[in-house]
Protein backbone atom coordinates (compact mmCIF):
# COMPACT_ATOMS: atom_id res chain seq x y z
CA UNK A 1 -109.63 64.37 -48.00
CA UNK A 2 -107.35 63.45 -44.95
CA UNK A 3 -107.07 63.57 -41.18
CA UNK A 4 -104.26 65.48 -40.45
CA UNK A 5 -102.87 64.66 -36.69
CA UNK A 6 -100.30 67.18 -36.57
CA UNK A 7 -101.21 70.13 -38.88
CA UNK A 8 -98.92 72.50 -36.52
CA UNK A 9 -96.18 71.00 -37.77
CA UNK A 10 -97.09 71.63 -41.58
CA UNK A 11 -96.01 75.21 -44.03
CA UNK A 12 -98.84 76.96 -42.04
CA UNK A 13 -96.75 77.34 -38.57
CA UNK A 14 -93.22 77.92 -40.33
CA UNK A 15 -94.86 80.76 -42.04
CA UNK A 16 -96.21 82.36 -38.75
CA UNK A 17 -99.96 81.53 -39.91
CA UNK A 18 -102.52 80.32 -37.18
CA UNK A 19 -105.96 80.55 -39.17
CA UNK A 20 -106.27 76.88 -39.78
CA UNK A 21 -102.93 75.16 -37.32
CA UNK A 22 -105.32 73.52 -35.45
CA UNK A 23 -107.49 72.28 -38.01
CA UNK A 24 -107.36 68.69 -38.69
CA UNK A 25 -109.82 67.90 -41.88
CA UNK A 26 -107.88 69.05 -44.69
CA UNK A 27 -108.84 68.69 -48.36
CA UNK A 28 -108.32 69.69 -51.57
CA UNK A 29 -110.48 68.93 -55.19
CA UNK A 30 -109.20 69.16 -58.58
CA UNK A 31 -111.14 68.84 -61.77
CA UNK A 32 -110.45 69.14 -65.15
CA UNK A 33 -112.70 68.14 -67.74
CA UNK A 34 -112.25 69.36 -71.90
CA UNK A 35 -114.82 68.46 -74.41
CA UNK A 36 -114.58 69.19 -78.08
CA UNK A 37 -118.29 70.37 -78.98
CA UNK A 38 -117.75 70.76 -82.47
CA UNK A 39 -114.78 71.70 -84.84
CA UNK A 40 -112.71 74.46 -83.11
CA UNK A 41 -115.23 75.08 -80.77
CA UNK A 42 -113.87 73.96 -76.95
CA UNK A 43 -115.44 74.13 -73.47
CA UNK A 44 -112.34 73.87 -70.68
CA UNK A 45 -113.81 73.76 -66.55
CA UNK A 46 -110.66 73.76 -64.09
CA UNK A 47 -112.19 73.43 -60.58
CA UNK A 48 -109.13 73.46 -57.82
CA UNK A 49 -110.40 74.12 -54.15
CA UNK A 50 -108.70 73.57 -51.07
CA UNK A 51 -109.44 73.68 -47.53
CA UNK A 52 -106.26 75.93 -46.62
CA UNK A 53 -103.58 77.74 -48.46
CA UNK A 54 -100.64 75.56 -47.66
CA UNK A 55 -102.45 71.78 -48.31
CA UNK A 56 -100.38 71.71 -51.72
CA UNK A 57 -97.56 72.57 -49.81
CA UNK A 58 -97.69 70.16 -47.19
CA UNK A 59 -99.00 67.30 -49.48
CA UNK A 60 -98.41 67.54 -53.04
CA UNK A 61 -95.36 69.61 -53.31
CA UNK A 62 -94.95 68.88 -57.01
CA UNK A 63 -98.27 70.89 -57.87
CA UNK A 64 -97.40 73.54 -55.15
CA UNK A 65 -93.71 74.50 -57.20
CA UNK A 66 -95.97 74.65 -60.51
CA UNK A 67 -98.79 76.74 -59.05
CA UNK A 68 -98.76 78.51 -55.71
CA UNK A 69 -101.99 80.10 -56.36
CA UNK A 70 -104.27 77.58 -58.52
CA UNK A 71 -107.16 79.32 -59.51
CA UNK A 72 -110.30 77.67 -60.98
CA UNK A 73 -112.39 78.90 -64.16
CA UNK A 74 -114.80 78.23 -67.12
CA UNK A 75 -113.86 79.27 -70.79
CA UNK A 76 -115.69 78.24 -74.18
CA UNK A 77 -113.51 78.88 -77.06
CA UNK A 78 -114.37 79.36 -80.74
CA UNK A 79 -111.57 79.29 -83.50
CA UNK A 80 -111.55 80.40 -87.52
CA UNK A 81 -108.62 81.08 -89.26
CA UNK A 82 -108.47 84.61 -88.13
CA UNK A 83 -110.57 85.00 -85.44
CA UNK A 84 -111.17 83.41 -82.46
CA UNK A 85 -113.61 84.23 -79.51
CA UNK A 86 -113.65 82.92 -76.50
CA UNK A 87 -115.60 83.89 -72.88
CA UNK A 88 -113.98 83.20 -69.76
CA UNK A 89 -115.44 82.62 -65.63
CA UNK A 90 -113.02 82.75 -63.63
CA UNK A 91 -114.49 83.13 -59.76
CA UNK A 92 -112.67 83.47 -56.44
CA UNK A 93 -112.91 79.91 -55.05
CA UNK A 94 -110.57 80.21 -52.26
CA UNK A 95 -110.58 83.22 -50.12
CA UNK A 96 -107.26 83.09 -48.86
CA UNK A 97 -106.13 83.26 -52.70
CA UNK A 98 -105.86 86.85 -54.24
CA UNK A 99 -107.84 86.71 -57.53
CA UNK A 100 -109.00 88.99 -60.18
CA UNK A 101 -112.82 87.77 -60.47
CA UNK A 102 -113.68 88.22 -64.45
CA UNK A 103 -117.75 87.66 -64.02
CA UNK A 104 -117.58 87.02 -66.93
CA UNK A 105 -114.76 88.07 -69.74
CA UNK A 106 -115.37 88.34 -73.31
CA UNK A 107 -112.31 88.13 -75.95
CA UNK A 108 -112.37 88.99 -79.21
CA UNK A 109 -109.07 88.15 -81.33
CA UNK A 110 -108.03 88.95 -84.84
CA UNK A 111 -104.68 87.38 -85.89
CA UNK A 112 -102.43 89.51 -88.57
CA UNK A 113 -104.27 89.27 -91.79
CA UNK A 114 -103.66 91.40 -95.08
CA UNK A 115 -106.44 94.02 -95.64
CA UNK A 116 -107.70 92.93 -98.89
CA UNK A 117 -104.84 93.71 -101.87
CA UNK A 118 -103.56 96.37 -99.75
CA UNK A 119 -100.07 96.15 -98.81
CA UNK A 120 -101.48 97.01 -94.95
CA UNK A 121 -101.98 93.72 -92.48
CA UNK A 122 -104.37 94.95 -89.68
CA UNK A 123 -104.81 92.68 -86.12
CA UNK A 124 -107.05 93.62 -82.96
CA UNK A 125 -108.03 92.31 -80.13
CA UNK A 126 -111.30 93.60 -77.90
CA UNK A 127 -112.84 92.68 -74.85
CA UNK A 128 -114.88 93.48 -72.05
CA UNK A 129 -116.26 92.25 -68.75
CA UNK A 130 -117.21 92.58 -65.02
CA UNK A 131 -114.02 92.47 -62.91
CA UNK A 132 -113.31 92.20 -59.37
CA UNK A 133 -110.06 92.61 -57.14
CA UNK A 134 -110.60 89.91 -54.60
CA UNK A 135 -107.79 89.97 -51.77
CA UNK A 136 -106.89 87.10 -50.13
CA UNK A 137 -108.48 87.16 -46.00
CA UNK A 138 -105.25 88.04 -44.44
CA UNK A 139 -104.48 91.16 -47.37
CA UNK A 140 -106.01 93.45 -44.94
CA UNK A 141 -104.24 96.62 -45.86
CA UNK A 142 -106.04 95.80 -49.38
CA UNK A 143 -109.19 96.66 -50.82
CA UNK A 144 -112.01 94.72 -52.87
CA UNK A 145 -112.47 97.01 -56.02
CA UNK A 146 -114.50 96.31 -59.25
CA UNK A 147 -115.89 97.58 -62.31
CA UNK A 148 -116.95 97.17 -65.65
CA UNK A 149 -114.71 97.07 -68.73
CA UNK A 150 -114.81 97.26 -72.12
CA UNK A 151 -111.67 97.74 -74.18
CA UNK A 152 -110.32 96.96 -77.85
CA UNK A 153 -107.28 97.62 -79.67
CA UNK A 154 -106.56 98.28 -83.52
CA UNK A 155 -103.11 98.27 -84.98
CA UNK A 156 -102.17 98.80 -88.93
CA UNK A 157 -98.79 97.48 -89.96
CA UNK A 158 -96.55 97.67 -93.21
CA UNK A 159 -94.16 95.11 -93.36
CA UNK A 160 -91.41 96.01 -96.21
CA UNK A 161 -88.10 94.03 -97.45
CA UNK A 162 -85.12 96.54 -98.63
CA UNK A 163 -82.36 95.63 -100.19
CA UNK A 164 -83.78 91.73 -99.94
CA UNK A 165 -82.27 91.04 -96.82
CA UNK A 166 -83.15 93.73 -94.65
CA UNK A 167 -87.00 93.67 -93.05
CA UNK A 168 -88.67 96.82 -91.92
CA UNK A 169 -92.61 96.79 -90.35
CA UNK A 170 -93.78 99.80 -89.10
CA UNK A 171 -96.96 100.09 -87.21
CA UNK A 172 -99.54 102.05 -85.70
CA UNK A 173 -102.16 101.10 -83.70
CA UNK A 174 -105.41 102.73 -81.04
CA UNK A 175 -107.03 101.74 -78.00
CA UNK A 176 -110.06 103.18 -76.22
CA UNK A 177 -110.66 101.46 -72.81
CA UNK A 178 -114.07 101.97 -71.25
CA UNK A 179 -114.35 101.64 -67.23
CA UNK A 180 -118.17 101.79 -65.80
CA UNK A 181 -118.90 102.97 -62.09
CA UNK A 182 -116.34 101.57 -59.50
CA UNK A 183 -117.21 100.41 -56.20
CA UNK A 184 -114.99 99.51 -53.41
CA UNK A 185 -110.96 100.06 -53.55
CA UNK A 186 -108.63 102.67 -52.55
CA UNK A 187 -109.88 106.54 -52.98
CA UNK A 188 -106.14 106.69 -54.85
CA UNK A 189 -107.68 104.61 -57.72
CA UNK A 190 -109.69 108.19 -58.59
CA UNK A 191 -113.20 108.94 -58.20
CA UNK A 192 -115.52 106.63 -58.55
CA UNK A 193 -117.53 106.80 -62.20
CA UNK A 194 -117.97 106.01 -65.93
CA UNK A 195 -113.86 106.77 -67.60
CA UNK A 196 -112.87 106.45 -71.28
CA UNK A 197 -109.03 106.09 -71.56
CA UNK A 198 -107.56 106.65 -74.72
CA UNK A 199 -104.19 104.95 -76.20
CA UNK A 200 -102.21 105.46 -79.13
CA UNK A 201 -99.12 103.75 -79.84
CA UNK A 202 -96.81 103.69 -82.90
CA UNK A 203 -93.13 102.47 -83.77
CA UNK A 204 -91.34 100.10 -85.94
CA UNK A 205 -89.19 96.79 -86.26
CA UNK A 206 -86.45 96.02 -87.99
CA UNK A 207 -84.02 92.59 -88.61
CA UNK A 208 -81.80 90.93 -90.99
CA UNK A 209 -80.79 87.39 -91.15
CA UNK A 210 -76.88 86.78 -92.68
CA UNK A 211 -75.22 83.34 -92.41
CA UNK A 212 -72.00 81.71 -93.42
CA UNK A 213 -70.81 78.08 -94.09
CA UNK A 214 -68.17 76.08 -94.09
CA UNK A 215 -68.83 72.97 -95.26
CA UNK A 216 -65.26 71.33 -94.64
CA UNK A 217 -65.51 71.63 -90.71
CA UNK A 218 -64.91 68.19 -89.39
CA UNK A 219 -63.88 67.62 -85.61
CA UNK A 220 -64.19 64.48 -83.81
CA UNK A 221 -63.81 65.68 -80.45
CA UNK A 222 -66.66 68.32 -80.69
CA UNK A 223 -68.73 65.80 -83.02
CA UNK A 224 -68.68 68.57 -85.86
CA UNK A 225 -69.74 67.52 -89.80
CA UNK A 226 -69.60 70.94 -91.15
CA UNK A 227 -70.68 74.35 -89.84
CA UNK A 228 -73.16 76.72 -90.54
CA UNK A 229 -73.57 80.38 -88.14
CA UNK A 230 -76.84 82.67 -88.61
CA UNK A 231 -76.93 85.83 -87.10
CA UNK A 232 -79.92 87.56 -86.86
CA UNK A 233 -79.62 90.97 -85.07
CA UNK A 234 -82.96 93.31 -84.67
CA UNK A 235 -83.97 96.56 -82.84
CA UNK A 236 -88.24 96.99 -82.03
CA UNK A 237 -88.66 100.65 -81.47
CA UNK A 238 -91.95 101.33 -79.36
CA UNK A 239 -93.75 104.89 -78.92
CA UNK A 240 -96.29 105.61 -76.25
CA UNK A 241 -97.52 109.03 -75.89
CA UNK A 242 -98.89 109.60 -72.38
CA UNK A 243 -102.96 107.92 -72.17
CA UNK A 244 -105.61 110.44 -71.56
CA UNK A 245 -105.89 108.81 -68.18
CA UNK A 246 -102.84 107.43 -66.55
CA UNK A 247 -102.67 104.20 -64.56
CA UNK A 248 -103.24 105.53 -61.13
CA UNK A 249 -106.58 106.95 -61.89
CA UNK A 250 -107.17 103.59 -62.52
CA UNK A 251 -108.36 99.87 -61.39
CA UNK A 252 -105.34 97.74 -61.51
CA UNK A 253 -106.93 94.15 -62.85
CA UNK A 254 -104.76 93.74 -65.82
CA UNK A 255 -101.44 94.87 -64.21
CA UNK A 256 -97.74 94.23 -64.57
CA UNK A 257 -96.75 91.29 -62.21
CA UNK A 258 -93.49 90.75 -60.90
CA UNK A 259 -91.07 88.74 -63.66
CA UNK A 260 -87.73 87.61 -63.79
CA UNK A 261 -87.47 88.04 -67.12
CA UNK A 262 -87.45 90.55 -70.32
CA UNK A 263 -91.21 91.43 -70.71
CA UNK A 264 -92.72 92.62 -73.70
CA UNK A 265 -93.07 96.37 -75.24
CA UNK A 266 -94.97 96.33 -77.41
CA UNK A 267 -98.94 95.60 -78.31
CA UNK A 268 -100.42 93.39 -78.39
CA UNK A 269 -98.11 91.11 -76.43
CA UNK A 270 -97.90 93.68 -74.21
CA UNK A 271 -101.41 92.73 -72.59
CA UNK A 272 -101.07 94.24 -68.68
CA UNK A 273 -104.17 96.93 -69.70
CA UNK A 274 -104.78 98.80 -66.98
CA UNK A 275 -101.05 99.97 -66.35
CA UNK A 276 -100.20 101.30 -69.95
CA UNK A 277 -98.86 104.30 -69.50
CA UNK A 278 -96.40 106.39 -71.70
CA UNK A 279 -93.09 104.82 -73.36
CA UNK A 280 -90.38 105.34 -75.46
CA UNK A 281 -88.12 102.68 -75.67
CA UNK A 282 -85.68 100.61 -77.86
CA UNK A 283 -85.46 97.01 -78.17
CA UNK A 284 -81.80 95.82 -78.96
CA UNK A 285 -80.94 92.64 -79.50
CA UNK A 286 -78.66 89.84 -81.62
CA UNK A 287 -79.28 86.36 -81.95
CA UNK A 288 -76.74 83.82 -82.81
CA UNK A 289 -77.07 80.11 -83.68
CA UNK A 290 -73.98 77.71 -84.78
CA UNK A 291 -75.42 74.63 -86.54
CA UNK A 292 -73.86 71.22 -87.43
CA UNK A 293 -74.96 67.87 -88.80
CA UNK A 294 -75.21 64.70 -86.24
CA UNK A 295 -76.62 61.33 -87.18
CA UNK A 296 -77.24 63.22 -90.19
CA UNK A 297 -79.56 65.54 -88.84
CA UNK A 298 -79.21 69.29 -88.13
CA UNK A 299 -78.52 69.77 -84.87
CA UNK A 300 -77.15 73.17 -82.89
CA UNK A 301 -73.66 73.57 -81.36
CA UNK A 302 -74.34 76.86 -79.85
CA UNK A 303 -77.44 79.06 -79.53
CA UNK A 304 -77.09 82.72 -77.95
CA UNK A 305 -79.57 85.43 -77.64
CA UNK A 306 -78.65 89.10 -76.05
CA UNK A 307 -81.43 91.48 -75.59
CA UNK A 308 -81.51 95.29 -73.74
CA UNK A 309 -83.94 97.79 -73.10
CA UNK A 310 -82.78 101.54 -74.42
CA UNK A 311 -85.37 104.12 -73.04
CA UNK A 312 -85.16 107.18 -75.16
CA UNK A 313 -87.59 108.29 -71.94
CA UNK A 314 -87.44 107.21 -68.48
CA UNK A 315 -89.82 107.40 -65.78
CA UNK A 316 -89.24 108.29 -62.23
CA UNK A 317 -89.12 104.33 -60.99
CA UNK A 318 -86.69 103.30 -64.86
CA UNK A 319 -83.10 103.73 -65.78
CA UNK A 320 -81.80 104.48 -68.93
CA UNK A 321 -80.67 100.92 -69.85
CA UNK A 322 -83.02 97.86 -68.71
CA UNK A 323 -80.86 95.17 -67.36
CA UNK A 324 -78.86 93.43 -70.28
CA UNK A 325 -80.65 89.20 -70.80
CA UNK A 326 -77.82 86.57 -71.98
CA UNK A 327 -79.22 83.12 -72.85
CA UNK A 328 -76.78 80.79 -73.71
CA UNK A 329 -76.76 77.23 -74.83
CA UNK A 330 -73.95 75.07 -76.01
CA UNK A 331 -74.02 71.56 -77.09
CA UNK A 332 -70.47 70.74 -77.86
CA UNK A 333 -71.83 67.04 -77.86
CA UNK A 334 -74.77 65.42 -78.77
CA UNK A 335 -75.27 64.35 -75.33
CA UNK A 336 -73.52 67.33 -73.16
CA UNK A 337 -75.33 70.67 -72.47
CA UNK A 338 -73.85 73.64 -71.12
CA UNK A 339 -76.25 76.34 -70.40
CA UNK A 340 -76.00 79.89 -69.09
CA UNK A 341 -78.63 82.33 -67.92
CA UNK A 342 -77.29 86.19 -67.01
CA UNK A 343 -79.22 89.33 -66.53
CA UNK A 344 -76.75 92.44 -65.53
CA UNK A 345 -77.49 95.89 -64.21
CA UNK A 346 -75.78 97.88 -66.83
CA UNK A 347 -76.66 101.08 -64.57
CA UNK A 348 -75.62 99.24 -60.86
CA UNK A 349 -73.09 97.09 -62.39
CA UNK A 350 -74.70 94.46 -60.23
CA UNK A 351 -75.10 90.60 -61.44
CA UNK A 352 -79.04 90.55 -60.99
CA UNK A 353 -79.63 86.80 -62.02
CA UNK A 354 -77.31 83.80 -62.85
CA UNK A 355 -78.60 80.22 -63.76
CA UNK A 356 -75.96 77.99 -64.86
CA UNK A 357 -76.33 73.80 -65.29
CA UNK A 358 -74.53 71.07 -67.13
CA UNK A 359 -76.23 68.41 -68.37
CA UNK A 360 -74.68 64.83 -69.46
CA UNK A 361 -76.87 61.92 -71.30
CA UNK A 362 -74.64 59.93 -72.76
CA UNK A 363 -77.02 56.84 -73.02
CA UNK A 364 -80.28 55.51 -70.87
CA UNK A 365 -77.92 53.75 -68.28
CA UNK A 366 -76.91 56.66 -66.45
CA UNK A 367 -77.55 60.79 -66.57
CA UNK A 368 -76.29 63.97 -64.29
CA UNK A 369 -77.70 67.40 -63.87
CA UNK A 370 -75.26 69.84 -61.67
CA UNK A 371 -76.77 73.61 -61.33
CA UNK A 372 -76.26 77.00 -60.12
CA UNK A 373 -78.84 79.30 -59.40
CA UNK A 374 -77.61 83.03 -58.09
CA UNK A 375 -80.59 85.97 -57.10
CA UNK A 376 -79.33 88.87 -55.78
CA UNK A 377 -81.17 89.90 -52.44
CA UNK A 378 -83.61 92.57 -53.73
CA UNK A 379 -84.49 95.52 -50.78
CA UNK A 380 -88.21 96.27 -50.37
CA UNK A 381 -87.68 99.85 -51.52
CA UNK A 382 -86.00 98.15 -54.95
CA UNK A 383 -88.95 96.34 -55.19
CA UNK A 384 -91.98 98.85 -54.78
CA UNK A 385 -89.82 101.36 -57.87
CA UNK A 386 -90.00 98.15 -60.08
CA UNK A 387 -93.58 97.24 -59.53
CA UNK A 388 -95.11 100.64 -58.52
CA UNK A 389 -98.42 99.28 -59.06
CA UNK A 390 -98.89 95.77 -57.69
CA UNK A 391 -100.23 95.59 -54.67
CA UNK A 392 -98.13 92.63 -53.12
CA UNK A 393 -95.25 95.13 -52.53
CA UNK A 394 -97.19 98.04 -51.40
CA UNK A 395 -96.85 97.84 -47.59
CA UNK A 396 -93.49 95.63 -47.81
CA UNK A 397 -91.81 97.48 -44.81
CA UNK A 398 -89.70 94.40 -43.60
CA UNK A 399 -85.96 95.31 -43.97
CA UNK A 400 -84.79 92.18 -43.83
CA UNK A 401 -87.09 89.96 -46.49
CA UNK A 402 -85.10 88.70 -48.80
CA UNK A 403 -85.64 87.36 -52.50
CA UNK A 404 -82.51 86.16 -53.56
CA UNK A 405 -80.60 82.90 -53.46
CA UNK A 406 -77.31 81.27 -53.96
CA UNK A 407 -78.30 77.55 -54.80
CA UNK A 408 -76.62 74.80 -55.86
CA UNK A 409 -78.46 71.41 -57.06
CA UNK A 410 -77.43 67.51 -58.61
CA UNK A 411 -79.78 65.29 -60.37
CA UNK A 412 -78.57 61.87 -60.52
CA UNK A 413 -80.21 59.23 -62.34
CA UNK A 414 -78.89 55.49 -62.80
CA UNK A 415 -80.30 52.74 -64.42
CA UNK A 416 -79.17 49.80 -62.35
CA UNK A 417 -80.87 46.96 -65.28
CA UNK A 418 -83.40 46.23 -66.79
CA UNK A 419 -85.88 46.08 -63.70
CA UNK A 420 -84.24 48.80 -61.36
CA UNK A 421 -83.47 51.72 -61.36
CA UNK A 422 -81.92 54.92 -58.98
CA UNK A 423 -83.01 58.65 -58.71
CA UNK A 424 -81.07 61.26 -55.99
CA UNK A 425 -81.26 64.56 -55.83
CA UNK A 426 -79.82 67.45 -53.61
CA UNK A 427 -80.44 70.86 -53.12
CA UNK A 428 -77.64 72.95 -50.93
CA UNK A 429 -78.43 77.02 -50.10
CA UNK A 430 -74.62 78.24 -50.39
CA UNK A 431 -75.77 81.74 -48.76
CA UNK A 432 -76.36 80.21 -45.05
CA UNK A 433 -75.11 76.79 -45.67
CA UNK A 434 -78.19 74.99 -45.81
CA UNK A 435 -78.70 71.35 -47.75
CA UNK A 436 -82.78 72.26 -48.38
CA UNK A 437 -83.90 69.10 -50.02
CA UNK A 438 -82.85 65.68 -50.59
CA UNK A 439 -84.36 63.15 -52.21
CA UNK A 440 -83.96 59.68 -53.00
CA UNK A 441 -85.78 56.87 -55.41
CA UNK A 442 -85.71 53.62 -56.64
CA UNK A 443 -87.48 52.39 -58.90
CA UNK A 444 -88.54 48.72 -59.99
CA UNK A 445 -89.95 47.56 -63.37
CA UNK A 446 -92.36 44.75 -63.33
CA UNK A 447 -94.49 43.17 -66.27
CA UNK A 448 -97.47 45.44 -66.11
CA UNK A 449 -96.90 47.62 -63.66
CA UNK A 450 -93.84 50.18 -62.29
CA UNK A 451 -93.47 50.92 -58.61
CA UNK A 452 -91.09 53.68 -56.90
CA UNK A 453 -90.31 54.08 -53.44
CA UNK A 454 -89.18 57.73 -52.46
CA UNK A 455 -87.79 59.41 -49.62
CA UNK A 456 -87.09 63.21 -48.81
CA UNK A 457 -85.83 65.20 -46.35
CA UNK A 458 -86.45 69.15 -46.34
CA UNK A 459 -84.47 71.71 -44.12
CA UNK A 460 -87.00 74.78 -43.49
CA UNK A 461 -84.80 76.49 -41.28
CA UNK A 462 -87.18 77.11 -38.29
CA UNK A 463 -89.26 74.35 -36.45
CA UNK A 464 -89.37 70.27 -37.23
CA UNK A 465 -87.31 69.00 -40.50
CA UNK A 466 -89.75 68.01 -43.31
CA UNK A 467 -89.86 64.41 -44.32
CA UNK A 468 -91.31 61.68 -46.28
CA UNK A 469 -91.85 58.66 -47.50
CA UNK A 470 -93.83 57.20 -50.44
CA UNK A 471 -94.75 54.00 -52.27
CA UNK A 472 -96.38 54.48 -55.62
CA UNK A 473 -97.69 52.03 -58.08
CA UNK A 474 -98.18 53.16 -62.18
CA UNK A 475 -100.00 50.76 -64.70
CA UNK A 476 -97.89 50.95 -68.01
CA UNK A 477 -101.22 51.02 -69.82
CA UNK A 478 -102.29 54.22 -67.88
CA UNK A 479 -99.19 55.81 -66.98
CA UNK A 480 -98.84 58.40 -64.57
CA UNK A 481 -95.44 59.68 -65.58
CA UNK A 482 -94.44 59.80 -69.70
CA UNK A 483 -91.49 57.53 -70.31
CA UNK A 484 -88.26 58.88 -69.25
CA UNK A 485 -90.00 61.63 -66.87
CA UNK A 486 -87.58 60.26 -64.04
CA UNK A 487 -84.28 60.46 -65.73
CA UNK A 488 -82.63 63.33 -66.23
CA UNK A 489 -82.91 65.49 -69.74
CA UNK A 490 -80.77 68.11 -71.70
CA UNK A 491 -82.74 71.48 -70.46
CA UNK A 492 -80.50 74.29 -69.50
CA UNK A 493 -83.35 77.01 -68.85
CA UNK A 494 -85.97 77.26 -65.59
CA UNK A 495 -87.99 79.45 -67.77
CA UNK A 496 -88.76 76.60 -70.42
C-alpha cells in the first residue's frame, strides 16, 4: 500500500484516464503459493489485485513490461505418464482488466502414446467448463457473454520412415464442441441456445535431416575446431473442412489473440477453440545449424530457421503467402552474438518486423548489448482483417494509432572490481527522435549483503518526464536477483 501525493502525474493522466487521477490510496497484492500434495499431484493459487490499472506501471515497471494484464487463478494438477488432468479458477479480480472467467475449467490431456501393437499413436485432449467474457469498465462498446462448454478432440497418427532418412506422419483427427444456453453478448454471436459444433481435420508432415562434416576446419580468427552443418528442411500440410458451425455463430473465449509471430496450424497446438474455422494451408520451412567444437564442447556457429505459410485456400481477411519468419543467430565467437529477427510481406513487399542486436561477453569485467528494433506502423483497417474476431480491434476507428516503432537500445555493463560495479542503459525512438528511457546503476558488493543505487529518466512525450530513484539492499543468502542477472548475456531474440 502507498500514499500517492501526486497520482495526476502517474500513466493514468498521459493515457487520458480520469477514473482513479485523483485517488491517492493505491495498492496492489501479489500471492503465490505452490504446494506439492503428493507425487505429481500440484495445487498453484496466483492472487494479483490492484487498486487501479496503471499501479504496475507507475511503480513496478519491471512486472508491468512482463504482464500488462496479471490475472489471478486456482489450478490443481494431476500428472501420469500419459495423462494429466488438471482444473483451473480463474475469476475476474480486477474490473478494469478484460478476462475470460473459466468458473471453473476442466482439462483432460493425453500425450502421443502407441495404441497397443498397432502401428497407430492416438493423443486427445477434452475439456469443459463455465466461461464468461468479462470486459474491462471502460470496454463499453463490449458485451459480458457466457456459456457452458464442453469440448474434446481425438487425433490418430501414423508416423512412417522411407528410404531411412525421410519421415512421413500423417494424421487425422475429430472434435465435437458442445456450447449450453448463452446469456449476455452481442445478438451477432447467434441465437442464444444449446449448439454442437463439429470439426474434422486431417493432413500430414514430412522432414529429413542430412548433414556433412569436415573435420579438418581449423580457423583461429572465427575460433573453429572442425565443422559440422545439419539441414533439416520440412513441410506440415493442414486440412480443415469448413465446422458445422462457423466462428461467428459463436462465443469467442478461446480466440486468436494478436501475435507477432508464426502461430501454429495445426491441432492440438493450435488451441484458440472457438475461432476454428476452415483451412488449407502449407507449412514450409528449412532449418540450418553450423556446429563447431570450443573448450571441447559442441557449440553452434550459426543457427537459421525460415518458415512460410502457403494457403492452398484463402479467406476473405488472408493472402496467399503468410509473411516469410527469418531467425538468425551467429556466434562467430564464443563470446560475440549476432542475431537477426525478419518477418517480410511476400504479398506487400513490406519489411513487417526487424529485431537486430549484437552482443559481446568477452569476460565478467565488462559486457555490451546494442539493438534495433523496427515495427512497421500497422492502420486500424490492417488490423481488424488480421484479427477479425478479437474484440480489442473492433471499434479501432482512430486513424492515427500507431503500433510500430523504430528503436534503438545499449546495455552497458562494467565491472569496476571486486566490490563495484556499473549498469547504463538507453533507449532512443529513431521515428520522432525521442531518447525514452535511461537508466543508470551502480552497484556495491559487501560481505553479506549487495546494494544498488538506480536512477531513470523516462520521456512519455506528453505531460511531466518520468523519473526515479532507488536504493535496494539483497542478502546473498536470499537473493533477489540470480547471479549475473545485472550484466549483460548472449540473447539475440525478444521472443525467448
Amino acid at each position: 500500500m502507498l500514499d500517492d501525493r501526486d497520482p495526476q502525474s502517474g500513466a493514468g493522466s498521459r493515457s487520458g484516464s480520469t477514473e482513479f487521477t485523483t485517488r491517492t490510496d493505491r495498492h496492489r497484492l501479489s500471492l503465490y503459493h505452490s504446494v506439492n500434495v503428493q507425487t505429481n499431484l500440484t495445487a498453484k493459487l496466483l492472487l494479483q489485485d490492484q487498486s487501479d490499472p496503471f499501479m504496475n506501471r507507475d511503480f513496478f515497471e519491471s512486472d508491468f513490461r512482463r504482464n500488462p494484464q496479471p490475472a489471478s487463478h486456482i489450478e490443481i494438477a494431476k500428472h501420469w505418464d500419459n495423462y494429466s488432468l488438471s482444473l483451473l479458477a480463474q475469476p475476474q479480480v480486477d474490473d478494469f482488466y478484460q478476462t475470460v472467467e473459466r468458473l471453473p475449467e476442466l482439462r483432460a490431456t493425453g500425450l502421443r502414446q502407441r495404441l497397443g501393437s498397432t502401428p497407430l499413436f492416438h493423443e486427445s485432449e477434452t475439456s469443459l467448463g463455465h466461461f464468461r467474457f468479462s470486459p474491462a469498465d471502460d470496454q463499453l462498446h463490449l458485451g459480458e457473454y457466457e456459456a457452458f462448454r464442453a469440448d474434446t478432440h481425438h487425433q490418430l497418427l501414423l508416423p512412417q520412415t522411407y528410404f531411412g532418412w525421410l519421415n512421413v506422419t500423417p494424421h487425422a483427427g475429430a472434435r465435437l464442441t458442445h456450447y449450453g444456453s448463452r446469456s449476455g453478448g452481442d445478438p451477432a454471436l447467434g441465437q442464444a441456445g444449446d449448439l454442437d459444433r463439429f470439426v474434422f481435420n486431417t493432413g500430414m508432415e514430412l522432414s529429413f535431416k542430412a548433414s556433412s562434416t569436415w573435420a579438418d576446419a581449423q580457423s583461429s580468427l572465427f575460433d573453429v575446431d572442425g565443422l559440422r552443418h545439419i539441414v533439416q528442411p520440412m513441410m506440415k500440410y493442414v486440412f480443415v473442412p469448413e465446422p458445422s458451425d462457423r466462428p461467428w455463430k459463436l462465443p469467442q473465449f478461446d480466440r486468436d489473440l494478436q501475435s507477432l509471430r508464426l502461430r501454429p496450424i495445426d491441432f492440438p497446438d493450435y488451441n484458440s477453440i472457438d475461432t476454428i474455422d476452415s483451412r488449407n494451408v502449407l507449412r514450409l520451412g528449412v532449418r540450418n545449424r553450423l556446429q563447431t567444437k570450443r573448450l571441447g564442447e559442441v557449440d553452434y556457429v550459426l543457427n537459421w530457421e525460415l518458415f512460410t505459410d502457403w494457403r492452398l485456400e484463402t479467406a476473405a481477411h488472408e493472402a496467399r503467402f503468410n509473411d516469410v519468419y527469418s531467425d538468425l543467430e551467429l556466434k562467430p565467437r564464443s563470446w560475440l552474438l549476432l542475431g537477426s529477427e525478419l518477418r517480410y510481406d511476400p504479398n506487400e513487399r513490406l519489411l513487417n518486423e526487424s529485431n537486430h542486436t549484437i552482443s559481446l561477453l568477452p569476460n565478467d569485467r565488462w559486457s555490451l548489448t546494442l539493438g534495433h528494433r523496427y515495427l512497421r506502423d500497422w492502420s486500424p483497417d490492417e488490423l481488424k482483417e488480421r484479427y477479425p474476431y478479437d474484440p480489442f480491434f473492433e471499434n479501432l476507428l482512430d486513424e492515427d494509432w500507431r503500433w510500430g516503432n523504430n528503436l534503438v537500445y545499449s546495455r552497458v555493463y562494467v565491472r569496476l572490481n571486486e566490490e563495484w560495479g556499473f549498469r547504463m542503459i538507453h533507449q532512443f525512438e529513431a521515428s520522432d527522435g525521442t531518447m525514452e528511457e535511461q537508466s543508470y546503476s551502480v552497484y556495491r558488493d559487501f560481505s553479506s549483503l549487495t546494494s544498488a543505487l538506480r536512477f531513470r529518466l523516462r520521456d512519455h512525450r506528453s505531460g511531466k518526464n518520468d523519473f526515479g530513484v532507488s536504493l535496494m539492499f539483497s542478502l546473498k543468502a536470499l537473493p533477489r536477483l540470480g547471479l549475473g542477472d545485472d550484466s549483460n548475456r548472449l540473447e539475440t531474440s525478444l521472443y525467448r
